[in-house]
C-alpha atoms as a PDB file:
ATOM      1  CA  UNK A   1     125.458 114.400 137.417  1.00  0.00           C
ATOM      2  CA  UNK A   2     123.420 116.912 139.396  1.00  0.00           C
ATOM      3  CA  UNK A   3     120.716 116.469 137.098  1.00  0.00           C
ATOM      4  CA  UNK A   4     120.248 112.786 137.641  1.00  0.00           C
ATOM      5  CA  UNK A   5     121.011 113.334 141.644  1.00  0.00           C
ATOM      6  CA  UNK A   6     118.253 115.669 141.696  1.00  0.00           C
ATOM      7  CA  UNK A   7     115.398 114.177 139.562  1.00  0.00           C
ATOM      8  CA  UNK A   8     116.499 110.656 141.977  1.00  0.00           C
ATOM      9  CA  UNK A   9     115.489 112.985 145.168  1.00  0.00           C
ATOM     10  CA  UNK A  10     112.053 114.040 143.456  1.00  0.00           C
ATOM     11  CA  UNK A  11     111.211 110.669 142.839  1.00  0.00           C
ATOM     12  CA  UNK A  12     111.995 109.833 146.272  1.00  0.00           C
ATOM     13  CA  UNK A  13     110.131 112.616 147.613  1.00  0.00           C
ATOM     14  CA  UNK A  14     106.926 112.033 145.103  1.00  0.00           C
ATOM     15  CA  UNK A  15     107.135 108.620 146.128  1.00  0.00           C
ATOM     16  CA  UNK A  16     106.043 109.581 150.378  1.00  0.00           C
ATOM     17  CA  UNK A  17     109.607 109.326 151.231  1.00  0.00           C
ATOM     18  CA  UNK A  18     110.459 108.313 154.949  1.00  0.00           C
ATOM     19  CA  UNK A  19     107.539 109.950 156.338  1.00  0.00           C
ATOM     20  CA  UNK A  20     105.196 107.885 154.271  1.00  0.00           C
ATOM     21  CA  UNK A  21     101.585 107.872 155.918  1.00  0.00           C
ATOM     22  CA  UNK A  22     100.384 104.314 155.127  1.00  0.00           C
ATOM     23  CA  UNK A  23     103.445 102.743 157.097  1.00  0.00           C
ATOM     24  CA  UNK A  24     103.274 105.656 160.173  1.00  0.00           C
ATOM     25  CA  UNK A  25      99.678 104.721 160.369  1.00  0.00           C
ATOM     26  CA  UNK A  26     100.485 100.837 160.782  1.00  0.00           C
ATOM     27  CA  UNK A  27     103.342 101.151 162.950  1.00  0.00           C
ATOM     28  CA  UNK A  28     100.818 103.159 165.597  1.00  0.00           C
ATOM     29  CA  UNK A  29      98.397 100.564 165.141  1.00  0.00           C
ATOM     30  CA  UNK A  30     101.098  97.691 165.390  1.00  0.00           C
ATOM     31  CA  UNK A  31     102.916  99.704 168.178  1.00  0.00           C
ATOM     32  CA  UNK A  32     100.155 101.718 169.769  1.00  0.00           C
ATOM     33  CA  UNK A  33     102.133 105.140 169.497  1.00  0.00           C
ATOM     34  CA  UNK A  34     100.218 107.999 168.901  1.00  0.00           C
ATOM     35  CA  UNK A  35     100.122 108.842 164.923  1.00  0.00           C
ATOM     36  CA  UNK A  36     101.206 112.610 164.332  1.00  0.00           C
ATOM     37  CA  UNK A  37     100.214 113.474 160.680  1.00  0.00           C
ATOM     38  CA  UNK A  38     101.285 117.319 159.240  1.00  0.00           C
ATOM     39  CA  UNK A  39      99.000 118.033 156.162  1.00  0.00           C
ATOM     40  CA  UNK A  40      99.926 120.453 154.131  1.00  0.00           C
ATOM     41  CA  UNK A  41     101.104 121.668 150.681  1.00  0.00           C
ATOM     42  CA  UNK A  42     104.714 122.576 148.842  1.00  0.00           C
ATOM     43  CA  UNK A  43     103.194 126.110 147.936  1.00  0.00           C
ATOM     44  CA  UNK A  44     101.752 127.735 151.388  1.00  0.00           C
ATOM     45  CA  UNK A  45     104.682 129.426 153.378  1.00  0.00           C
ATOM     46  CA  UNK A  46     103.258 128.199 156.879  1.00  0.00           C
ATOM     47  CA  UNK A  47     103.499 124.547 155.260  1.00  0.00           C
ATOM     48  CA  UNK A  48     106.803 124.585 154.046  1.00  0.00           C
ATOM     49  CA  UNK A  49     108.248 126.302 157.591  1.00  0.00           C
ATOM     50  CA  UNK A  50     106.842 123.395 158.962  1.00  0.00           C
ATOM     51  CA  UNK A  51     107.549 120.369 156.498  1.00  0.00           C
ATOM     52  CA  UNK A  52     110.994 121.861 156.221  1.00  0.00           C
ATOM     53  CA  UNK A  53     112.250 123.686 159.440  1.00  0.00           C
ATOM     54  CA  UNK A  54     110.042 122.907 162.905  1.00  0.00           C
ATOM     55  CA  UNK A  55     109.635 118.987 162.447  1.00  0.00           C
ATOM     56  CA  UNK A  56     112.533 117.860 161.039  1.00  0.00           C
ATOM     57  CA  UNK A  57     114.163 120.046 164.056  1.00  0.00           C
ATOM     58  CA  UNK A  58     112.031 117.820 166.367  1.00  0.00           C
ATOM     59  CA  UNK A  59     112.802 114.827 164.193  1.00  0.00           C
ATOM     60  CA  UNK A  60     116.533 115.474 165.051  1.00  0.00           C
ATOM     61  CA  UNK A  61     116.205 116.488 168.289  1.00  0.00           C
ATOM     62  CA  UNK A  62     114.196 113.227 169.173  1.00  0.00           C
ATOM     63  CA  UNK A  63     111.156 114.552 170.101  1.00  0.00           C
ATOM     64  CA  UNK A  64     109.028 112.671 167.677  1.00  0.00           C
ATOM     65  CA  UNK A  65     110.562 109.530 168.593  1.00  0.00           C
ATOM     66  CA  UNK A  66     107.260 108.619 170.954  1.00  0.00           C
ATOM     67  CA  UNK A  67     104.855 108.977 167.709  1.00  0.00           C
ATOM     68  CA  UNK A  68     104.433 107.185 164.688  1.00  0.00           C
ATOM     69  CA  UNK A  69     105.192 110.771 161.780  1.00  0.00           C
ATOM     70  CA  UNK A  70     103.424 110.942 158.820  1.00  0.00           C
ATOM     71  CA  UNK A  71     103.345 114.128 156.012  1.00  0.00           C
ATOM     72  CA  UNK A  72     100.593 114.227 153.870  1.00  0.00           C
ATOM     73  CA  UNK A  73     100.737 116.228 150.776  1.00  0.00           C
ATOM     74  CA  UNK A  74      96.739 118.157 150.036  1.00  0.00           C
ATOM     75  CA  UNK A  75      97.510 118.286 146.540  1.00  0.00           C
ATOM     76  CA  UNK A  76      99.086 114.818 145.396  1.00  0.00           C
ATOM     77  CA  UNK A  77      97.336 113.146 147.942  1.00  0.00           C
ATOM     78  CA  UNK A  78      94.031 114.710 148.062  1.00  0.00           C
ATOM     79  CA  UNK A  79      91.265 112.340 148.747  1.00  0.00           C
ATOM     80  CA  UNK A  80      93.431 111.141 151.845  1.00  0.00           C
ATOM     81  CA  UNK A  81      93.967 114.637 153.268  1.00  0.00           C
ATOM     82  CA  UNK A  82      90.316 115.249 152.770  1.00  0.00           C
ATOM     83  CA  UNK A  83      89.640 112.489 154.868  1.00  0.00           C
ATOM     84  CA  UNK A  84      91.936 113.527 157.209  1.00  0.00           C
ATOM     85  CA  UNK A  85      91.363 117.298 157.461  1.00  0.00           C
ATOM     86  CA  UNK A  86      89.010 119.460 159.352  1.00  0.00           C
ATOM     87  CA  UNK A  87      88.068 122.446 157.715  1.00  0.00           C
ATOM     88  CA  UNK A  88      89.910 124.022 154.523  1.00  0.00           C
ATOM     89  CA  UNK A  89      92.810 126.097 156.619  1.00  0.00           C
ATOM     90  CA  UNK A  90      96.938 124.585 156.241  1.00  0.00           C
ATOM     91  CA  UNK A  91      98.630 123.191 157.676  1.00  0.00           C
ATOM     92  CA  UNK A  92      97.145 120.575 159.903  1.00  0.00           C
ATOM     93  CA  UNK A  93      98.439 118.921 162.606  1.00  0.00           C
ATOM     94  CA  UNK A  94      96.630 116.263 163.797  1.00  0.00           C
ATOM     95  CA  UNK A  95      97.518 113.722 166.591  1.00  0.00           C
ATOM     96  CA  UNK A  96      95.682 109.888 166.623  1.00  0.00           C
ATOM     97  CA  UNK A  97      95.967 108.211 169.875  1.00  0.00           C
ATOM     98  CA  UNK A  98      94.589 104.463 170.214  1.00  0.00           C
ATOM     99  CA  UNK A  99      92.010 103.754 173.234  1.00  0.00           C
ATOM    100  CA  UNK A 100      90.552 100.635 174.781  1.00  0.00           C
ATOM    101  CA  UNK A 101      86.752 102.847 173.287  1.00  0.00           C
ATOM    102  CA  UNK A 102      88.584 103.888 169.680  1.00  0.00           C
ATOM    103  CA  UNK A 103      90.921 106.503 168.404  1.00  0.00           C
ATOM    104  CA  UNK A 104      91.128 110.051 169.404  1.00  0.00           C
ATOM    105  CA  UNK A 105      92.149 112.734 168.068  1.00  0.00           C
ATOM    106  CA  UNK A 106      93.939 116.724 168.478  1.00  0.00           C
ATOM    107  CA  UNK A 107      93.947 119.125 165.866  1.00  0.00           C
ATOM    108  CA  UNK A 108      96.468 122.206 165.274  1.00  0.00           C
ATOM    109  CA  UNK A 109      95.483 124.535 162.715  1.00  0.00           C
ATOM    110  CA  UNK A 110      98.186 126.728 161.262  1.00  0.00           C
ATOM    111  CA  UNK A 111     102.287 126.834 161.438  1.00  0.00           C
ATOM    112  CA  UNK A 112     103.271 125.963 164.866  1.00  0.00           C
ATOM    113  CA  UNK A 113     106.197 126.288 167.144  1.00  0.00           C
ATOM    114  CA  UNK A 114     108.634 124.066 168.268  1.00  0.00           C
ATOM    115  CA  UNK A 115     107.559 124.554 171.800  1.00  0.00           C
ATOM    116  CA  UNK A 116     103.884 123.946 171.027  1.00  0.00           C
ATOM    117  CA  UNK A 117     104.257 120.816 169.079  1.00  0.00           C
ATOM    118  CA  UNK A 118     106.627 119.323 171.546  1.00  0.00           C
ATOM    119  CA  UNK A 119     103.892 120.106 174.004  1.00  0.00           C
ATOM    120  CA  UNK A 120     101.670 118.330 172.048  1.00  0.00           C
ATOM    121  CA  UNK A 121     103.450 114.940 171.239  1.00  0.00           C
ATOM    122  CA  UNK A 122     104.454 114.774 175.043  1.00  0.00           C
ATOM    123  CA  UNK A 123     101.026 115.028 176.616  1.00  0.00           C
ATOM    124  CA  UNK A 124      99.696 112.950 174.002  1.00  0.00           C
ATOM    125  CA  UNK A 125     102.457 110.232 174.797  1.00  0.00           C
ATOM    126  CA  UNK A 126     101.769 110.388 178.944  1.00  0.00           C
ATOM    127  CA  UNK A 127      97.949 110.316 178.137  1.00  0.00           C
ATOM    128  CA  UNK A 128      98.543 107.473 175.834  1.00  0.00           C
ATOM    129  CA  UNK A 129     100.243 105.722 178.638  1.00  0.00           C
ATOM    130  CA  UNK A 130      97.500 106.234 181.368  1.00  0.00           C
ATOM    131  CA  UNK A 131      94.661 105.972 178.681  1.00  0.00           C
ATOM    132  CA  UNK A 132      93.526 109.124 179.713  1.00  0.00           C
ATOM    133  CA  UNK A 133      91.859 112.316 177.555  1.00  0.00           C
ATOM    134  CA  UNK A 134      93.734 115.349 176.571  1.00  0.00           C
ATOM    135  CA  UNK A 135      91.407 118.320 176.916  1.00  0.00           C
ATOM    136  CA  UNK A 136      89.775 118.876 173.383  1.00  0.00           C
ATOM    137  CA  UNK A 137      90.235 115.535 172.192  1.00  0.00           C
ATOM    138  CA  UNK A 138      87.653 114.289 170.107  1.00  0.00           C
ATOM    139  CA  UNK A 139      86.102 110.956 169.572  1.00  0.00           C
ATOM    140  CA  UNK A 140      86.689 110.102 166.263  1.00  0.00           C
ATOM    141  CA  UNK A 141      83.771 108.312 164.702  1.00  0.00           C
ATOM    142  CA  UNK A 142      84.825 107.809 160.831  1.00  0.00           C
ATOM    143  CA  UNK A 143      88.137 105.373 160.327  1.00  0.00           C
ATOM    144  CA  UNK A 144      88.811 108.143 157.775  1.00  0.00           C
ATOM    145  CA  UNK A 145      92.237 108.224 159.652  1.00  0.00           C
ATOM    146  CA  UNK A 146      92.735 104.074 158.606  1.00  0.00           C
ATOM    147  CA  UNK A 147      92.644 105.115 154.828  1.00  0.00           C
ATOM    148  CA  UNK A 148      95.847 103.612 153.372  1.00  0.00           C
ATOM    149  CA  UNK A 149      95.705 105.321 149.818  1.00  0.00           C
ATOM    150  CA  UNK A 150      98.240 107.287 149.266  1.00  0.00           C
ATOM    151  CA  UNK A 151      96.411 109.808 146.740  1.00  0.00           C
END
């Protein structure tokens, strides 16, 4: 029985699971919420602290709930997190905002804390509001972020 149970929450998980990135990306384009996308991998320690401890913290604590969430997997989904990615390092955390001019977006590089990606989400939801920039935002000029694929 905990055989079957188990190999029924792999598929689930291989198959993007609830924090699938093709349906995050179109409910921030449907919704205009910022889309919050954590890239990393199931083997690098900083990766799974935040895949399995800081976010789904947030997730519970509803302080996601003003961003569309995506995870995106560099190995199984490689051509995607490519396109998404900026440099090599993991994890990524990387924030898409939708302006009147394009979409925008905020990089973290490494594991980060509660506090920081709180931070984060919340300035990126009042800026979103005002249509303001964040400081270090960048124009983003490839739709590499639009990509639905899933690997």
């Amino acid at each position: 029985m905990h055989g079957v149970l188990l190999a029924v929450l792999l598929q689930a998980t291989m198959a993007g699971g609830e924090h699938d990135y093709p349906a995050a990306f179109r409910s921030a384009d449907e919704t205009g919420k910022p889309l919050l996308i954590l890239v990393g991998t199931n083997w690098c320690p900083g990766c799974v602290t935040m895949k399995r401890s800081v976010m789904p913290s947030l997730l519970r604590k509803g302080k996601l709930s003003g961003v569309a969430y995506a995870e995106v997997d560099a190995d199984s989904q490689s051509t995607l997190a490519g396109r998404l990615m900026q440099g090599g390092s993991i994890p990524q955390l990387i924030l898409y905002r939708k302006t009147k001019t394009g979409w925008r977006r905020s990089l973290l590089v490494g594991a980060q804390s509660e506090s920081t990606v709180e931070t984060l989400v919340e300035r990126a939801v009042e800026m979103q509001a005002s249509q303001q920039s964040l400081p270090g935002e960048q124009a983003v000029v490839t739709a590499s972020h639009s990509e639905t694929e899933s690997k």
